[in-house]
N, C-alpha and C. Protein backbone atom coordinates (compact mmCIF):
# COMPACT_ATOMS: atom_id res chain seq x y z
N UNK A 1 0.84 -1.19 0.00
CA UNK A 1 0.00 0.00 0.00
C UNK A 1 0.87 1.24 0.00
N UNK A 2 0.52 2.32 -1.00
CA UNK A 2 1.17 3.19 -0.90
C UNK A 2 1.41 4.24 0.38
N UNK A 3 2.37 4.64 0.52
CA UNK A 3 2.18 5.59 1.99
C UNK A 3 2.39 7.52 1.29
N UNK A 4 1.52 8.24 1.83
CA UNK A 4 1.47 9.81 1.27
C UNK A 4 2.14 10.23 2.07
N UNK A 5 3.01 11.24 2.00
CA UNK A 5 3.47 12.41 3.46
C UNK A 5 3.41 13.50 2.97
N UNK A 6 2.83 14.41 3.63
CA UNK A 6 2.97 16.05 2.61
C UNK A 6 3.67 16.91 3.60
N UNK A 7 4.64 17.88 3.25
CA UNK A 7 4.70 19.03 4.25
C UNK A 7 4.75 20.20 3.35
N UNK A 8 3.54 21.21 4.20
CA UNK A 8 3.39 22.29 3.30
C UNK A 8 3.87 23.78 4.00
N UNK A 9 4.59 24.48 3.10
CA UNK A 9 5.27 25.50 3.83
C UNK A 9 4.52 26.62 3.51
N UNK A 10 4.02 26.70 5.38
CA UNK A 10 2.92 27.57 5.65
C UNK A 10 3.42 29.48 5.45
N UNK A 11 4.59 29.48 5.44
CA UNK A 11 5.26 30.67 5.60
C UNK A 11 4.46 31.22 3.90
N UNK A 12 4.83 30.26 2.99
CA UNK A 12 4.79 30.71 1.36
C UNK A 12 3.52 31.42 1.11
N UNK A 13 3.67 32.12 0.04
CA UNK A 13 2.22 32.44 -0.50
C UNK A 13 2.15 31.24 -1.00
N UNK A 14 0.48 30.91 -0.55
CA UNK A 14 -0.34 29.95 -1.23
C UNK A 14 -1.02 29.97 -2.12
N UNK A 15 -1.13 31.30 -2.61
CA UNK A 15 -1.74 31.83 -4.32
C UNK A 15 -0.60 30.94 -5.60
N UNK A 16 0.73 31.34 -4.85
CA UNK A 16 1.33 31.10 -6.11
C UNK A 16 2.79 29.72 -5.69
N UNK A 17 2.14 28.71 -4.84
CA UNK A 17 3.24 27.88 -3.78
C UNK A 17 2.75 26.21 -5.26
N UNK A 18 3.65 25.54 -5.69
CA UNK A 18 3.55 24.84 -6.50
C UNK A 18 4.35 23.49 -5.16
N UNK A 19 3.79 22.09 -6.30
CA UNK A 19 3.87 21.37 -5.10
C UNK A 19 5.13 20.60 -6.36
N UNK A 20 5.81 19.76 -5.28
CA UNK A 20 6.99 18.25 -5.71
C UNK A 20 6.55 17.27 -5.74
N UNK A 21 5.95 16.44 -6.50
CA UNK A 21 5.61 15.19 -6.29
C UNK A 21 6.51 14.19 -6.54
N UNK A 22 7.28 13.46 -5.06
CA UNK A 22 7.88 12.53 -5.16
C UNK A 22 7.66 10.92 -5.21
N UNK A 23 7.94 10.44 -5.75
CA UNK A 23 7.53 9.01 -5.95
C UNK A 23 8.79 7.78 -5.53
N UNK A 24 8.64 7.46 -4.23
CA UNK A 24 9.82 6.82 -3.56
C UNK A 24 9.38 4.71 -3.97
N UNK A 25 10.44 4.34 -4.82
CA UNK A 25 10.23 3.15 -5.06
C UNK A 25 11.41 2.16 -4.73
N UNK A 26 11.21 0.74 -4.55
CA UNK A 26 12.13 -0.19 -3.97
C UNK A 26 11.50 -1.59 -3.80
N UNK A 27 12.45 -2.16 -3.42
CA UNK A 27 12.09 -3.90 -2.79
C UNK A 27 12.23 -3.36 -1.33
N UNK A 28 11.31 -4.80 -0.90
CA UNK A 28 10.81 -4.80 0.57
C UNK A 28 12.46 -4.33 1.17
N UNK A 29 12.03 -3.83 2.39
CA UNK A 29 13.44 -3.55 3.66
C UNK A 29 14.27 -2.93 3.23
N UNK A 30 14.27 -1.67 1.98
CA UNK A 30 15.44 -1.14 1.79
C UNK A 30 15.75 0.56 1.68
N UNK A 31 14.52 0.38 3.23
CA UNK A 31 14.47 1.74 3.39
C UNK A 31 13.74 2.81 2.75
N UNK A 32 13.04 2.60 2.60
CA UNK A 32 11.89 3.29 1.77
C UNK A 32 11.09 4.62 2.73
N UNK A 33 10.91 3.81 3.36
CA UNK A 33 9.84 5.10 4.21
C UNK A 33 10.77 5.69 5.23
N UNK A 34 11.90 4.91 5.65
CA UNK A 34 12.97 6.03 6.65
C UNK A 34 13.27 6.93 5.96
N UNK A 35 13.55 6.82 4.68
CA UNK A 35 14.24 8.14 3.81
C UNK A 35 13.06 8.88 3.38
N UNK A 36 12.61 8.24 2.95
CA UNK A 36 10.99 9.35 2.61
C UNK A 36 11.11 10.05 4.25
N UNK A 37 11.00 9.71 5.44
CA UNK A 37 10.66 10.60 6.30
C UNK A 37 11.72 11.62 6.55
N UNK A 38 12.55 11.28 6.49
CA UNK A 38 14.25 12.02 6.34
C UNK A 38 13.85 13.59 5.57
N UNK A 39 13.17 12.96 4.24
CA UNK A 39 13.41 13.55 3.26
C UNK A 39 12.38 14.67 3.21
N UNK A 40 11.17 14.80 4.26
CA UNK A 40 10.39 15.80 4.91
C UNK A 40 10.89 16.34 5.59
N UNK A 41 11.95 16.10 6.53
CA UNK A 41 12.27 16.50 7.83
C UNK A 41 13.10 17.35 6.96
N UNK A 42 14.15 17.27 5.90
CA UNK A 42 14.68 18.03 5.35
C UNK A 42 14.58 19.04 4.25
N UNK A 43 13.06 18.99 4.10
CA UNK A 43 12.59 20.09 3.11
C UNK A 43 12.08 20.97 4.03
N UNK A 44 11.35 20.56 5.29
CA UNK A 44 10.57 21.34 6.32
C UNK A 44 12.18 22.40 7.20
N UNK A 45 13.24 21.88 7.23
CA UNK A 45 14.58 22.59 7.92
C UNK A 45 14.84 23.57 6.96
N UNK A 46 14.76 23.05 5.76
CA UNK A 46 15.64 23.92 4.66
C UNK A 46 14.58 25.00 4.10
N UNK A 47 13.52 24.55 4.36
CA UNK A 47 12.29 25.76 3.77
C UNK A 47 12.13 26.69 4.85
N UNK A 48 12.49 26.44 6.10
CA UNK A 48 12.39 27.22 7.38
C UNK A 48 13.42 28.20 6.88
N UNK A 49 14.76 27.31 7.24
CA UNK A 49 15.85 28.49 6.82
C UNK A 49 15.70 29.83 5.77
N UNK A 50 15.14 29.26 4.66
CA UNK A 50 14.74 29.94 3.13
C UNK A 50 14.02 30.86 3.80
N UNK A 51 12.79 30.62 4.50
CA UNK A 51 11.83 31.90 4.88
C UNK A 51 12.16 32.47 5.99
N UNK A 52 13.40 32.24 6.82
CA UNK A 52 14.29 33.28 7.72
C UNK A 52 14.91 34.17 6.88
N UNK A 53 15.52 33.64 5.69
CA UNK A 53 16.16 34.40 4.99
C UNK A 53 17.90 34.33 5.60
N UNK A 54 18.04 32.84 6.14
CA UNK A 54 19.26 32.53 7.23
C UNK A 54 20.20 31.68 5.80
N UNK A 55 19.62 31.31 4.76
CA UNK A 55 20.26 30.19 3.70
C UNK A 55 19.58 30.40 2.53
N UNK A 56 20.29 30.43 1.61
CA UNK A 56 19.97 31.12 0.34
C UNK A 56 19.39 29.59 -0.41
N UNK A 57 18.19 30.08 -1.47
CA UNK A 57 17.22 29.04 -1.71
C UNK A 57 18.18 28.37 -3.30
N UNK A 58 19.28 27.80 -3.09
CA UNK A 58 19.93 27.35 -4.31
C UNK A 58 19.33 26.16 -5.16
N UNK A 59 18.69 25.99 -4.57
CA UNK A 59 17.95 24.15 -5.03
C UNK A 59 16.35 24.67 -5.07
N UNK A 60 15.71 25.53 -5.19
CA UNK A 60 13.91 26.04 -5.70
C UNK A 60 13.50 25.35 -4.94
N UNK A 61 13.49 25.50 -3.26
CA UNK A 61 12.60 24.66 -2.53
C UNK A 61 11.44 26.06 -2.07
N UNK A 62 11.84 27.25 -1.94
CA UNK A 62 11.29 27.98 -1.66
C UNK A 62 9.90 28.41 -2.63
N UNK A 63 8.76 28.28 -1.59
CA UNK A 63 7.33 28.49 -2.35
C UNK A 63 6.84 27.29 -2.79
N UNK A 64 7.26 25.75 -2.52
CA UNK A 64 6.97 24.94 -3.36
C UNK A 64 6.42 23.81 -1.70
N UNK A 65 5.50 23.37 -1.92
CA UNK A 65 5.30 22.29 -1.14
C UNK A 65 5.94 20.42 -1.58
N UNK A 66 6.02 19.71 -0.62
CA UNK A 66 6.91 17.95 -0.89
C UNK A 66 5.67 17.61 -0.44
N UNK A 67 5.53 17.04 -1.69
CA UNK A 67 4.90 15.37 -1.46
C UNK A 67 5.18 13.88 -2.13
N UNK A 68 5.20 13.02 -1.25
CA UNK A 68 6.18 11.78 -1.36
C UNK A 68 4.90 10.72 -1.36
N UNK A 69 5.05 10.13 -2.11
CA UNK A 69 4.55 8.60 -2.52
C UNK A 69 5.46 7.76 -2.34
N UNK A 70 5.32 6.54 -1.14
CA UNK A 70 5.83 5.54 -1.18
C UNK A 70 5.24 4.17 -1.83
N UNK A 71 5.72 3.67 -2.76
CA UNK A 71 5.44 1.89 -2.94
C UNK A 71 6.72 1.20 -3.42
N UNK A 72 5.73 -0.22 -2.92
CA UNK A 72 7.12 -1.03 -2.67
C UNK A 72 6.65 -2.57 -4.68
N UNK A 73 7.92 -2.81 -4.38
CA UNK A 73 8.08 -3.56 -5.37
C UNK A 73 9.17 -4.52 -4.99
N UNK A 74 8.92 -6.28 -5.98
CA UNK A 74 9.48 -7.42 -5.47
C UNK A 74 10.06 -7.35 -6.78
N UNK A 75 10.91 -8.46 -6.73
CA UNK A 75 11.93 -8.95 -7.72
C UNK A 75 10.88 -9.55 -8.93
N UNK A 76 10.26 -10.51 -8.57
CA UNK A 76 8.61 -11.15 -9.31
C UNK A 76 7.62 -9.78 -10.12
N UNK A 77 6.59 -10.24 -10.88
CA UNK A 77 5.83 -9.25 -11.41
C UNK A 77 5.09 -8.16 -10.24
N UNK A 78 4.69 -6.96 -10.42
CA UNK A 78 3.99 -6.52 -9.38
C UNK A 78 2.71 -5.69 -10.23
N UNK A 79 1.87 -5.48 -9.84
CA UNK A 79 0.33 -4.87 -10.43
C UNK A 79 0.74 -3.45 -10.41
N UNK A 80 1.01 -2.79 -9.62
CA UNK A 80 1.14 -1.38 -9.93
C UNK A 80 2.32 -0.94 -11.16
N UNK A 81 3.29 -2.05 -11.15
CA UNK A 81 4.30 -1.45 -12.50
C UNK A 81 3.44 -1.44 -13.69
N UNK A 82 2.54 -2.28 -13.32
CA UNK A 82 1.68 -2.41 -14.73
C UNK A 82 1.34 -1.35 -15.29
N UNK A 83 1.26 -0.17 -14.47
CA UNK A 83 0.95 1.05 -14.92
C UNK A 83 1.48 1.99 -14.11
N UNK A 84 2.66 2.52 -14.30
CA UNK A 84 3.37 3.83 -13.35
C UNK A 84 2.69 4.88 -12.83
N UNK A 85 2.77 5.12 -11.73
CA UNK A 85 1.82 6.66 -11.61
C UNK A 85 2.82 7.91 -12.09
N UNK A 86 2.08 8.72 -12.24
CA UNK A 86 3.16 9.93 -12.55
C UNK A 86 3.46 10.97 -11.58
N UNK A 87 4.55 11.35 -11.74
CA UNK A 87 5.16 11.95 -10.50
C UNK A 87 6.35 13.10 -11.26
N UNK A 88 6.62 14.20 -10.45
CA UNK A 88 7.62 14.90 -11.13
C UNK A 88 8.79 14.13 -10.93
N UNK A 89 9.28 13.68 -9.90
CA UNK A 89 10.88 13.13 -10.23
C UNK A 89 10.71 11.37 -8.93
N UNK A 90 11.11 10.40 -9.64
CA UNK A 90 11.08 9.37 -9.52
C UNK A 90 12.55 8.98 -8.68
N UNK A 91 12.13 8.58 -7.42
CA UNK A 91 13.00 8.22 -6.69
C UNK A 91 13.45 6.60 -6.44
N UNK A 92 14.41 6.01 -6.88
CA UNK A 92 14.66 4.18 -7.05
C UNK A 92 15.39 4.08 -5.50
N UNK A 93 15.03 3.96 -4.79
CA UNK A 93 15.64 3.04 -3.28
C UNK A 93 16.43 1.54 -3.48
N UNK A 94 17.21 1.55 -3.10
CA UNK A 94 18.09 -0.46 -3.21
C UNK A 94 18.88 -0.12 -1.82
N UNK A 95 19.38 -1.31 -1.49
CA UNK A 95 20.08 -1.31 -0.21
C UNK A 95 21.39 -1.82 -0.99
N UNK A 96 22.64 -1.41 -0.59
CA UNK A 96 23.43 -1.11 -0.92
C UNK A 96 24.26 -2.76 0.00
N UNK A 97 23.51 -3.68 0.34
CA UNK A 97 24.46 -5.28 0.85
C UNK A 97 23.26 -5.74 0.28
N UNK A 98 22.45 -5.04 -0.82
CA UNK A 98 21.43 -6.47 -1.56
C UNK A 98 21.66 -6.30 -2.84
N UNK A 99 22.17 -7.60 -3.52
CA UNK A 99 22.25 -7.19 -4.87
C UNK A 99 21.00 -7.11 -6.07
N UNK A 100 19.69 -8.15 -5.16
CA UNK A 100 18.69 -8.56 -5.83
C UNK A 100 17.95 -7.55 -5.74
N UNK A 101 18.18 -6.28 -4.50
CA UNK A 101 17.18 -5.29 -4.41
C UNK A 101 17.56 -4.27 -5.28
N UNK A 102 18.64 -4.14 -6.58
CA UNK A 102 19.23 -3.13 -7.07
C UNK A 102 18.97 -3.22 -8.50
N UNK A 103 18.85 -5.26 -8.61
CA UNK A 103 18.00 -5.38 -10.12
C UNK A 103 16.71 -4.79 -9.67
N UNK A 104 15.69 -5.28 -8.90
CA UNK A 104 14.50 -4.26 -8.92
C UNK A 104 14.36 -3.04 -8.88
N UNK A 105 15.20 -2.44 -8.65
CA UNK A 105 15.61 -0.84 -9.07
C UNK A 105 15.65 -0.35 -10.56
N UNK A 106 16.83 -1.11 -11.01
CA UNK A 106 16.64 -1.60 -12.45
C UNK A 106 15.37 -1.58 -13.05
N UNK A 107 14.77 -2.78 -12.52
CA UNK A 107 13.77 -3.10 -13.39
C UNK A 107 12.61 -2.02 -13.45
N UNK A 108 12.37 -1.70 -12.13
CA UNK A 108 11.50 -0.19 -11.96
C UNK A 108 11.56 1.08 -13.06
N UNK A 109 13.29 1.13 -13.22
CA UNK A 109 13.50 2.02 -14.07
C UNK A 109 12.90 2.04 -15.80
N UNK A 110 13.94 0.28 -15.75
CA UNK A 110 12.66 0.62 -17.37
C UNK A 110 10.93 0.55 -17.74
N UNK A 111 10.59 0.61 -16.69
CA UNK A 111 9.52 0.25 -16.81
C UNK A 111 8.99 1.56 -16.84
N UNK A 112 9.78 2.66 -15.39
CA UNK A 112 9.10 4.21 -15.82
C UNK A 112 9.40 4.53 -17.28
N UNK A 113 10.66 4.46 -17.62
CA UNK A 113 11.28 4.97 -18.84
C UNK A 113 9.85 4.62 -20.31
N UNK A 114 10.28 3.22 -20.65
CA UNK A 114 9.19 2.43 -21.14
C UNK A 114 7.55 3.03 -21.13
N UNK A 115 6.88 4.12 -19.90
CA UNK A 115 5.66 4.15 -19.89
C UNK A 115 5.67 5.53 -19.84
N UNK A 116 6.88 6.20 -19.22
CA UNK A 116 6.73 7.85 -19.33
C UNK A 116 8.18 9.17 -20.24
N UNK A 117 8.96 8.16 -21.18
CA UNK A 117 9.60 8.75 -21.89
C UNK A 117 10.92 8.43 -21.18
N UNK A 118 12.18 9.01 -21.91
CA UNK A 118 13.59 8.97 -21.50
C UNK A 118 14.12 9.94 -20.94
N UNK A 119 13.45 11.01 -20.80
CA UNK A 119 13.60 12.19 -19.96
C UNK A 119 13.09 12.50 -18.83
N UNK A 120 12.25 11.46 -18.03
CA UNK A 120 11.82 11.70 -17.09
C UNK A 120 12.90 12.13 -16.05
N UNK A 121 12.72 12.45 -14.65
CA UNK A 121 13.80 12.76 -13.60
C UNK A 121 13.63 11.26 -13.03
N UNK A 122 14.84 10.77 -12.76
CA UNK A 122 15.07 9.58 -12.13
C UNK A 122 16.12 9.76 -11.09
N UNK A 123 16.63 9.49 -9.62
CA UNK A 123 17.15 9.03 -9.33
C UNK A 123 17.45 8.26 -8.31
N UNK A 124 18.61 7.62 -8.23
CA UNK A 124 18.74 6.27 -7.39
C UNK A 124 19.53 6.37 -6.41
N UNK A 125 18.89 5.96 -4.65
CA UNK A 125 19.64 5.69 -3.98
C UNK A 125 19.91 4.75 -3.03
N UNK A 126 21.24 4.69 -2.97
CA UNK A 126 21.97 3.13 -2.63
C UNK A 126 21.98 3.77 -1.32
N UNK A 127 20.98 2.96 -0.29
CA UNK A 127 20.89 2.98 1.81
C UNK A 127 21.42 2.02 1.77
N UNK A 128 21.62 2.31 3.38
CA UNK A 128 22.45 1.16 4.46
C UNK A 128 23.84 1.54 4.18
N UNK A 129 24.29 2.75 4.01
CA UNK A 129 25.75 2.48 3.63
C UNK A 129 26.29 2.06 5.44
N UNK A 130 25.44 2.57 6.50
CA UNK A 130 26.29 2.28 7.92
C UNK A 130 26.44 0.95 8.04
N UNK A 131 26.11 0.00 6.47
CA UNK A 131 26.64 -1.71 7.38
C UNK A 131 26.94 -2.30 6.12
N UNK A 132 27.36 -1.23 5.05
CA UNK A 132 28.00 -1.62 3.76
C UNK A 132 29.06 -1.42 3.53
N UNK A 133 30.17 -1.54 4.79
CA UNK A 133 31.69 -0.95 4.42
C UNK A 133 32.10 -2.31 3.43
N UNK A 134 31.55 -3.45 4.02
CA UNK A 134 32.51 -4.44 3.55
C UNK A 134 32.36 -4.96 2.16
N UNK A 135 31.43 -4.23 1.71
CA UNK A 135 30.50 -4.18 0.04
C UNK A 135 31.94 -3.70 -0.82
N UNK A 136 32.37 -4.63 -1.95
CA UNK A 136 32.91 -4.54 -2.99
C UNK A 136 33.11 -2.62 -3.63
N UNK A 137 34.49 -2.68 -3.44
CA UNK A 137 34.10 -0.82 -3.71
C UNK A 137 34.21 -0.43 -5.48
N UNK A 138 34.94 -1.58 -6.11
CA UNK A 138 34.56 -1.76 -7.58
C UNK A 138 33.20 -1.73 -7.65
N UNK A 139 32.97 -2.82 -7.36
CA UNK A 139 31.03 -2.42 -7.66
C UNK A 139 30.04 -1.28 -7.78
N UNK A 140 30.61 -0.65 -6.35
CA UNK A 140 30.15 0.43 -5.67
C UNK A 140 30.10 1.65 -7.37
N UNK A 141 32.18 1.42 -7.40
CA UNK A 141 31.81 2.42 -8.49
C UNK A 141 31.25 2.35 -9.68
N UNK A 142 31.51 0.83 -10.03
CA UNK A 142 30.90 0.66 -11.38
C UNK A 142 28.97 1.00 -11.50
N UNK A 143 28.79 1.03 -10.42
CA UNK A 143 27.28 1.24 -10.29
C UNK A 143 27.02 2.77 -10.47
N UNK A 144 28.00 3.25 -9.86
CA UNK A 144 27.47 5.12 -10.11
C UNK A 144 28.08 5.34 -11.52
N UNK A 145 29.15 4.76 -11.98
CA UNK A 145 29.18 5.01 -13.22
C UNK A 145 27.84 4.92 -14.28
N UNK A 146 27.49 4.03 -14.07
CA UNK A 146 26.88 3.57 -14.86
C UNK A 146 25.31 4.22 -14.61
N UNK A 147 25.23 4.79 -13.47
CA UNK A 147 23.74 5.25 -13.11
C UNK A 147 24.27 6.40 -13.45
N UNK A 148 25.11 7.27 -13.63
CA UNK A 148 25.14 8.46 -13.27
C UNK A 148 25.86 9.30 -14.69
N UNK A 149 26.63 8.32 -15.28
CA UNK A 149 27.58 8.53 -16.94
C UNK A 149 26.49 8.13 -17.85
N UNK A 150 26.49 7.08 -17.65
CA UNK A 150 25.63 6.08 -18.83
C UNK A 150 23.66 6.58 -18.92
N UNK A 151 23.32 6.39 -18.12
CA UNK A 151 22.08 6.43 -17.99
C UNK A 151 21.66 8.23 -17.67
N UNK A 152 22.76 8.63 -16.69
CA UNK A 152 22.21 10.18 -16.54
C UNK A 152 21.53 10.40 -15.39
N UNK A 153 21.18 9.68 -14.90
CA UNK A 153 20.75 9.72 -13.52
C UNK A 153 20.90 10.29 -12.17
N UNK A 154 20.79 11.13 -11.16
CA UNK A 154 21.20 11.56 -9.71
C UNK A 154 21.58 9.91 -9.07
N UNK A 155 22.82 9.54 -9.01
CA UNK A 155 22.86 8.50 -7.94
C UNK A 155 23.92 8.97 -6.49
N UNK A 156 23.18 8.37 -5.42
CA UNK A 156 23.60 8.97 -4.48
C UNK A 156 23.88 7.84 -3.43
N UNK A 157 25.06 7.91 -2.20
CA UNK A 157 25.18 6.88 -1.55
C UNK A 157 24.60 7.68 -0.18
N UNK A 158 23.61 6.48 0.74
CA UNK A 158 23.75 6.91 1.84
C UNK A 158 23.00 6.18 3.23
N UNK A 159 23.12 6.34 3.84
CA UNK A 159 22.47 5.92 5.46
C UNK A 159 21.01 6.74 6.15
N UNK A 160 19.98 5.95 5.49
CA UNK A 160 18.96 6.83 5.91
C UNK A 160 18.67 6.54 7.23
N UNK A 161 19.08 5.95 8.57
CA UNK A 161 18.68 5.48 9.35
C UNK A 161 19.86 6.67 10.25
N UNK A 162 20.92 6.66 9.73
CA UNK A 162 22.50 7.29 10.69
C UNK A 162 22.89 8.90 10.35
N UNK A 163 22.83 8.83 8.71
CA UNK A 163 23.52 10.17 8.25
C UNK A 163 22.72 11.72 9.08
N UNK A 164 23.55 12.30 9.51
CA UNK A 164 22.78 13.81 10.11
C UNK A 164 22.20 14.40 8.79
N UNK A 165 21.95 13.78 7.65
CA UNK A 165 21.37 15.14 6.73
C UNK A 165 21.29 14.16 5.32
N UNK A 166 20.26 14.09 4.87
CA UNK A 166 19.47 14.00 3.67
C UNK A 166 19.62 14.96 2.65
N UNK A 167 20.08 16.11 2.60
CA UNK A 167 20.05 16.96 1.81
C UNK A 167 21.10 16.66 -0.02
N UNK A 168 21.93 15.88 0.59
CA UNK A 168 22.52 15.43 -0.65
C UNK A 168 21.33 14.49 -1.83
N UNK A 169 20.68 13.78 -1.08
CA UNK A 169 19.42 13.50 -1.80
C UNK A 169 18.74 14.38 -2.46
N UNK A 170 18.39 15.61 -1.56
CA UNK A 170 17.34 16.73 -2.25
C UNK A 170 17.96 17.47 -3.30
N UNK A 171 19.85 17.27 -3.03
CA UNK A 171 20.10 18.22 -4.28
C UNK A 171 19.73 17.28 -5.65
N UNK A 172 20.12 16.39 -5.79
CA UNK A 172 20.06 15.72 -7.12
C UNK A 172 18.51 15.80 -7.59
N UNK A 173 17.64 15.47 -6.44
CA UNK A 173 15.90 15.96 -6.93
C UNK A 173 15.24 16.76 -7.38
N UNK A 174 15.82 17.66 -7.14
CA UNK A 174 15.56 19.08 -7.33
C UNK A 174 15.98 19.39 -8.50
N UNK A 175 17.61 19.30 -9.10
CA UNK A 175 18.16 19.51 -10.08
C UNK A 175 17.51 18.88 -11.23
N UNK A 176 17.41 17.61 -11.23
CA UNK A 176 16.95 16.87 -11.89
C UNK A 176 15.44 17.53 -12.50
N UNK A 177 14.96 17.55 -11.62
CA UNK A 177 13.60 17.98 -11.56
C UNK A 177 13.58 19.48 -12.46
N UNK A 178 14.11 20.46 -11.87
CA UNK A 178 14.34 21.92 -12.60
C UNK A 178 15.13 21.70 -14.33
N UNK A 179 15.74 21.03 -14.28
CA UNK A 179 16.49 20.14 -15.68
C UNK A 179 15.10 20.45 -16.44
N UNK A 180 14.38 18.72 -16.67
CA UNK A 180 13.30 18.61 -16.69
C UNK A 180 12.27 19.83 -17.10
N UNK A 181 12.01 20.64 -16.23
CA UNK A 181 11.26 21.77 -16.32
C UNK A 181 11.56 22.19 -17.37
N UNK A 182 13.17 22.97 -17.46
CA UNK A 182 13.29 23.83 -18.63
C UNK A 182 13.71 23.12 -19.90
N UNK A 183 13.81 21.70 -19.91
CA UNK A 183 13.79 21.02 -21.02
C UNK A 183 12.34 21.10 -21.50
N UNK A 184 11.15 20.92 -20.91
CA UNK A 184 9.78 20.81 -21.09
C UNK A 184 9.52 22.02 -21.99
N UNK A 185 9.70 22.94 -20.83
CA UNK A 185 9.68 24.37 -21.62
C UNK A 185 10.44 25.09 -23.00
N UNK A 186 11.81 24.09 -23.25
CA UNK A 186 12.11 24.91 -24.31
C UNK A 186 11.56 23.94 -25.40
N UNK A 187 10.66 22.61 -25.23
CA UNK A 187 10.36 21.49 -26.14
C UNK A 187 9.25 22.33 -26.84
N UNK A 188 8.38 23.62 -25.38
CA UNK A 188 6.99 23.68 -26.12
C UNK A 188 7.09 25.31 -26.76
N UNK A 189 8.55 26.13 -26.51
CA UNK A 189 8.77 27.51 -27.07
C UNK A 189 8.10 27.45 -28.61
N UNK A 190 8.86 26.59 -29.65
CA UNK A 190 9.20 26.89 -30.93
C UNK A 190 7.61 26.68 -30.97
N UNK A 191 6.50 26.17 -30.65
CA UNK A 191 4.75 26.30 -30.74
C UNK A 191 4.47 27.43 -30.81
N UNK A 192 4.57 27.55 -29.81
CA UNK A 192 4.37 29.08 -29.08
C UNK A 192 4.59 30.23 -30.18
N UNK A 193 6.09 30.13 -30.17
CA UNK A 193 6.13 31.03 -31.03
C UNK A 193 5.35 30.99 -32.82
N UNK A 194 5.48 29.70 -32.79
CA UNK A 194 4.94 29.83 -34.36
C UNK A 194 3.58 30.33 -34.54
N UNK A 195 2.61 30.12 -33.44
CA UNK A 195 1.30 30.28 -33.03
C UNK A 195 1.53 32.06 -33.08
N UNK A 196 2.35 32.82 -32.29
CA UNK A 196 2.11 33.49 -32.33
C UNK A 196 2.84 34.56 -33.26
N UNK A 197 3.19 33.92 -34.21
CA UNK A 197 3.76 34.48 -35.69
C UNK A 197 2.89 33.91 -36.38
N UNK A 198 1.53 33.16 -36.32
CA UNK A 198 0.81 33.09 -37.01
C UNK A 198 -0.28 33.99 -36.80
N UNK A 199 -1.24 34.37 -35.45
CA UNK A 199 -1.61 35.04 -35.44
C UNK A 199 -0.93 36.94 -35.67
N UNK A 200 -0.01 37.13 -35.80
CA UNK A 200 0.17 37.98 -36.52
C UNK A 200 -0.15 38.53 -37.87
N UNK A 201 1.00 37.35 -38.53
CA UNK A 201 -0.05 37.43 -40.24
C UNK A 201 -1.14 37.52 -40.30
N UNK A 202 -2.14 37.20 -39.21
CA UNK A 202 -3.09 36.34 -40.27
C UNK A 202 -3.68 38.25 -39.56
N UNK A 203 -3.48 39.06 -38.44
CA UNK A 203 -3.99 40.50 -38.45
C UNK A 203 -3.24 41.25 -39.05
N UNK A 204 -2.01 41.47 -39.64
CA UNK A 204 -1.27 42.01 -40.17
C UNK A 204 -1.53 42.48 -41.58
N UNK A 205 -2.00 40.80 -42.53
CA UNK A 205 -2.27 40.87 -43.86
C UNK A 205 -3.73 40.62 -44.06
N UNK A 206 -4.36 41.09 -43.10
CA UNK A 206 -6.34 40.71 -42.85
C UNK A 206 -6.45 42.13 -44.27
């Protein structure tokens, strides 16, 4: 069952406060909802700061409300991949001492890719690093290579249960996410404009 968390920053104008819709996915036990809660606790610190005016808003959290969708997914078929929900930026969870929980990461991925384009915001993060020292550190890198060169992806290492701060998460989300945006936007300019070099002519030479 999916789990919702919203935190809305009451400081913002709410005329013009746009929301994040995060979509936190994984195999069972690999931290899913600790980091989703992390990951409130650290938009609600950093949006405080922003509306003290104590930390400058470098990552567009300011004016914008988080909301996080958690579901979980097995190695086997699951009913909800059957059809992705949509979300602005797609978050892949694996535990970083499971190797089987990192193909379902994988597999999650093509399946968003596959149902919502190659540009969506994706990225992936490898928890449990507080009991993954003894984890292969080739691996380690060949995995961010490859999530992060190859594919393009935010991949990030970390300890959602230990680390003092989540925020290395929020940068890659955010970025990703704002990417995204102005890719969207410059896909739908050249319309725009032609639309409105058409309505010209068409009052120009009436």
């Amino acid at each position: 069952m999916a789990q919702k968390l919203t935190f809305n920053q009451e400081c913002c104008d709410k005329g013009g406060a746009k929301s994040l819709n995060l979509l936190v996915m994984g195999g069972h036990g690999v931290g899913k909802r600790t980091l989703s809660n992390r990951l409130i606790d650290c938009w609600r610190d950093s949006a405080t700061s922003i509306s003290r005016q104590t930390s400058e808003d470098v990552l567009g959290i300011g004016g914008k409300t988080l909301q996080t969708q958690v579901q979980e997914a097995s190695s086997g078929r699951t009913s909800f991949l059957q059809r992705v929900p949509t979300s602005d930026v797609y978050l892949l969870v694996y535990s970083i001492t499971d190797d089987a929980s990192f193909e379902v990461a994988v597999n999650i991925r093509e399946r968003i890719l596959n149902q919502k384009g190659a540009n969506v915001p994706i990225v992936f993060a490898a928890n449990k690093t507080d009991i993954g020292q003894s984890v292969d550190q080739i691996e380690r890198v060949y995995r961010d290579l490859n999530i992060s060169c190859e594919w393009e992806h935010g991949h990030v290492e970390i300890s959602a249960e230990k680390d003092d701060s989540v925020f290395k998460v929020m940068e890659p989300i955010l970025k990703r996410h704002n990417k995204y945006i102005d890719l969207t936007e410059r896909t739908k300019s050249p319309a725009g404009l032609r639309s409105k070099l058409q309505a010209f002519k068409k009052w120009f030479f009436k």
